[in-house]
N, C-alpha and C. Protein backbone atom coordinates (compact mmCIF):
# COMPACT_ATOMS: atom_id res chain seq x y z
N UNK A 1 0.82 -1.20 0.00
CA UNK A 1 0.00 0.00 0.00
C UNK A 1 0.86 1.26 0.00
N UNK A 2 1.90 0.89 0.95
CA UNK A 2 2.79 2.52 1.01
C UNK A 2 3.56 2.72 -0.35
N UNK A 3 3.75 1.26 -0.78
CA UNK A 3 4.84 2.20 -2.36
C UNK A 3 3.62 2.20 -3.37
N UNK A 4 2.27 1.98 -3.74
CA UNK A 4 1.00 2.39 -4.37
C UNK A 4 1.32 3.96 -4.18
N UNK A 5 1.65 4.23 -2.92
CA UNK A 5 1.04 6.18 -2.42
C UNK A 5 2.11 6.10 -3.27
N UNK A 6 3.49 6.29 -3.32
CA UNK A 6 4.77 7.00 -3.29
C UNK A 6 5.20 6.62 -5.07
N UNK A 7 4.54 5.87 -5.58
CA UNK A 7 4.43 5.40 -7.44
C UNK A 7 3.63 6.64 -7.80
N UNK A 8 2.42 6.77 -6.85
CA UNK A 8 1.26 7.91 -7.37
C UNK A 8 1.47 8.72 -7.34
N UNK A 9 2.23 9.18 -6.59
CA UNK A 9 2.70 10.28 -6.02
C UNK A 9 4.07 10.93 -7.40
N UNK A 10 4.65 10.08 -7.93
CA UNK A 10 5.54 10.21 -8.37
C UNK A 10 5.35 10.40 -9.86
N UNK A 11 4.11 9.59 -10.16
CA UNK A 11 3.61 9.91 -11.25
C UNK A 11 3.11 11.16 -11.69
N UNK A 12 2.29 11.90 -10.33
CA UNK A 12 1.34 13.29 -10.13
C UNK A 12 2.69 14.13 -10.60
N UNK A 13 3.74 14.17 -10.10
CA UNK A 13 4.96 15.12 -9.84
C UNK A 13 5.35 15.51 -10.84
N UNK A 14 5.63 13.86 -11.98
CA UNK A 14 6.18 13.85 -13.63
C UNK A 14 4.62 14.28 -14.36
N UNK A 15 3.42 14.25 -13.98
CA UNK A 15 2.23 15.07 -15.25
C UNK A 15 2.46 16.72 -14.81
N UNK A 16 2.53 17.09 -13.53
CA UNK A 16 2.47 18.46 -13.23
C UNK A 16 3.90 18.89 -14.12
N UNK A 17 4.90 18.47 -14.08
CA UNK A 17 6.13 19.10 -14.71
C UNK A 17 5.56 18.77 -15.95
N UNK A 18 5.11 18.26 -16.66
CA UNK A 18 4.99 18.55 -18.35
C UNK A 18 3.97 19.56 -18.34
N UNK A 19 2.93 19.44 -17.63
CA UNK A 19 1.82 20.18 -17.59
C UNK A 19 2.37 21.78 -17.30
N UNK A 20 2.88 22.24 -16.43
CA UNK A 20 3.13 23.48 -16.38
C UNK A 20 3.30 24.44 -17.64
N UNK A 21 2.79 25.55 -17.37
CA UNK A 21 3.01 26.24 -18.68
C UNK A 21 4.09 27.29 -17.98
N UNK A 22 4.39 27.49 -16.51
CA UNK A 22 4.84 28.55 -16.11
C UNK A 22 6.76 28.62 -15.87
N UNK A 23 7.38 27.40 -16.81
CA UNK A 23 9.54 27.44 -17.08
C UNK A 23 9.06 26.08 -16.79
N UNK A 24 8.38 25.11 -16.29
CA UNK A 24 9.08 23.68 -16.52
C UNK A 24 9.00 22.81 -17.60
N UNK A 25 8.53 23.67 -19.01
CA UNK A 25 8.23 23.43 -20.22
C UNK A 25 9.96 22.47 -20.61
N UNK A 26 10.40 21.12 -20.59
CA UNK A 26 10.53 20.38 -20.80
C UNK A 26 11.76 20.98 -22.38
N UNK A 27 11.14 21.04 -23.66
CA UNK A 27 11.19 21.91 -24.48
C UNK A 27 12.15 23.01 -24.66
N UNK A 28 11.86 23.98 -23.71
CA UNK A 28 12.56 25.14 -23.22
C UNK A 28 14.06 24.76 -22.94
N UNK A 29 14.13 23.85 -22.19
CA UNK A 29 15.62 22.83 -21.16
C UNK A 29 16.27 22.80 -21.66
N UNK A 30 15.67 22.19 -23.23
CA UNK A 30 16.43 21.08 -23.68
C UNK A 30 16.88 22.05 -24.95
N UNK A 31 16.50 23.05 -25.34
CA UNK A 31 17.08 24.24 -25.98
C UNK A 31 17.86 25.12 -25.84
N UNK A 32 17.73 25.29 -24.28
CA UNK A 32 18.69 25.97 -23.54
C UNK A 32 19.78 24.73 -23.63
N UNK A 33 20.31 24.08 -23.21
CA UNK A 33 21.19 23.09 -22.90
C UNK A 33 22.03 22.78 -24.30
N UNK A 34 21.02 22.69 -25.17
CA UNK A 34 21.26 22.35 -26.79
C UNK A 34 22.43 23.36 -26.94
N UNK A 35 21.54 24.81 -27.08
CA UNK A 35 21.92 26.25 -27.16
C UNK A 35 23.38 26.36 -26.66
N UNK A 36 23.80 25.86 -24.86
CA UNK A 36 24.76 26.11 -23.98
C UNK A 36 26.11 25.52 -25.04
N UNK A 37 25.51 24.40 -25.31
CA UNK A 37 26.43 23.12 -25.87
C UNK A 37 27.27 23.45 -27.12
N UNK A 38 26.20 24.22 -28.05
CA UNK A 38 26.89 24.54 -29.36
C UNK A 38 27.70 26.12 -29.01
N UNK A 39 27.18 26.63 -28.42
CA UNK A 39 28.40 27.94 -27.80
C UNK A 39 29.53 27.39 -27.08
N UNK A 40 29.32 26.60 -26.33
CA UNK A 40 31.02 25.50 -25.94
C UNK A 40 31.45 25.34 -26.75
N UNK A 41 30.93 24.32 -28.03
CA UNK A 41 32.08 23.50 -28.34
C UNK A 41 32.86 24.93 -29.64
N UNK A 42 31.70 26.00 -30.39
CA UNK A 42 32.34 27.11 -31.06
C UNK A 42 33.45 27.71 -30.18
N UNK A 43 33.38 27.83 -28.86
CA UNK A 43 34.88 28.56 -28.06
C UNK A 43 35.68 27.42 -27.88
N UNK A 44 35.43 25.85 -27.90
CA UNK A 44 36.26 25.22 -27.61
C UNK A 44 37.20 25.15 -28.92
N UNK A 45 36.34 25.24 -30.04
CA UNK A 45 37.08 25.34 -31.35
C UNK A 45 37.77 26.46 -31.70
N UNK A 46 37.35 27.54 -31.22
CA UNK A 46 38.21 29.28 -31.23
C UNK A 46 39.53 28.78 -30.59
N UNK A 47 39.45 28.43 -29.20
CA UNK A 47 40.77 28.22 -29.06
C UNK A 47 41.29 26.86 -29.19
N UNK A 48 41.48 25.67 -29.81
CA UNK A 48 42.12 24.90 -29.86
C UNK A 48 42.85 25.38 -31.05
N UNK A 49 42.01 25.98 -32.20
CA UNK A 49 43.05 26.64 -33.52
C UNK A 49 43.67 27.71 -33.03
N UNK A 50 43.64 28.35 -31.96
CA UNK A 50 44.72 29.38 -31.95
C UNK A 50 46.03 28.51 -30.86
N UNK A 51 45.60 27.60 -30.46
CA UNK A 51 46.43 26.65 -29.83
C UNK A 51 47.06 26.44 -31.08
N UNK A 52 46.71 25.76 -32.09
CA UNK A 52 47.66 24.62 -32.59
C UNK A 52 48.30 25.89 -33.89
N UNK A 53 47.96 27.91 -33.84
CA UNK A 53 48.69 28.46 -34.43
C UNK A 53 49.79 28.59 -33.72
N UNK A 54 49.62 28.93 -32.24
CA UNK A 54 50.68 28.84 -31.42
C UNK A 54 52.08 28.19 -31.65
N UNK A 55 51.31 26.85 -31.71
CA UNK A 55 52.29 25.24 -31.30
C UNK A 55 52.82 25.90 -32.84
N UNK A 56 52.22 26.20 -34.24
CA UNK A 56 53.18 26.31 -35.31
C UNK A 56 53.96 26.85 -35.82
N UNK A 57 54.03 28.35 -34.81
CA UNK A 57 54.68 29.23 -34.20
C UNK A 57 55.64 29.30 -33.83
N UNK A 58 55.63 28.65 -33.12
CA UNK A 58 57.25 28.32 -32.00
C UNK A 58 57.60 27.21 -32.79
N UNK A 59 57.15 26.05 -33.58
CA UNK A 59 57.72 24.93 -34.42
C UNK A 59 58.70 25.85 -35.61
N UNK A 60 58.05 27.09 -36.48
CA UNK A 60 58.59 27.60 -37.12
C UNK A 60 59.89 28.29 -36.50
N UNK A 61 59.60 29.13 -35.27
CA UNK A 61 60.80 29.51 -34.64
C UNK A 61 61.95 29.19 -34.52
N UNK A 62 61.65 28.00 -33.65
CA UNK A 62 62.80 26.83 -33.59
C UNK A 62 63.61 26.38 -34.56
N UNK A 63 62.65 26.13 -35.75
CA UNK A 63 63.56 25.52 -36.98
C UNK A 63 64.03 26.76 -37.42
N UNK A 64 63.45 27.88 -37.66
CA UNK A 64 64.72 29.36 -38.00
C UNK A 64 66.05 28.88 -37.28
N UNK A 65 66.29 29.47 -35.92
CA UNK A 65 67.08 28.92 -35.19
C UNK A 65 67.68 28.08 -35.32
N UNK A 66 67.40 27.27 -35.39
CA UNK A 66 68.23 25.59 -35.72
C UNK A 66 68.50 24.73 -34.41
C-alpha cells in the first residue's frame, strides 16, 4: 500500500512538470542546454586553432634557429 502512495505520487509530480506552462516546459531545457552546448564547443574550437597556431609558431621559430 505505502509504495501504491509514493508510485502515485511520483507519477502526479512527472504530469504536473509537463503540464506546467509557467519554465518547466521540458522543451525550453532542452534548448537551452542544446543552445549552452553549441556555444562550448564554437569557443572550444576558437581556441584549440589558436592553440595549434601557437604550437606552429614556436615549431617555425625553432627551426629558423636551428
Amino acid at each position: 500500500m505505502h509504495l501504491k502512495k509514493k508510485i502515485s505520487l511520483i507519477k502526479k509530480r512527472i504530469k504536473e512538470f509537463f503540464i506546467d506552462e509557467y519554465g518547466g516546459n521540458l522543451v525550453e531545457y532542452v534548448l537551452l542546454i542544446g543552445f549552452a552546448l553549441f556555444v562550448f564547443f564554437i569557443i572550444f574550437n576558437i581556441i584549440s586553432s589558436i592553440m595549434d597556431w601557437t604550437i606552429g609558431l614556436s615549431d617555425d621559430f625553432f627551426g629558423l634557429t636551428g
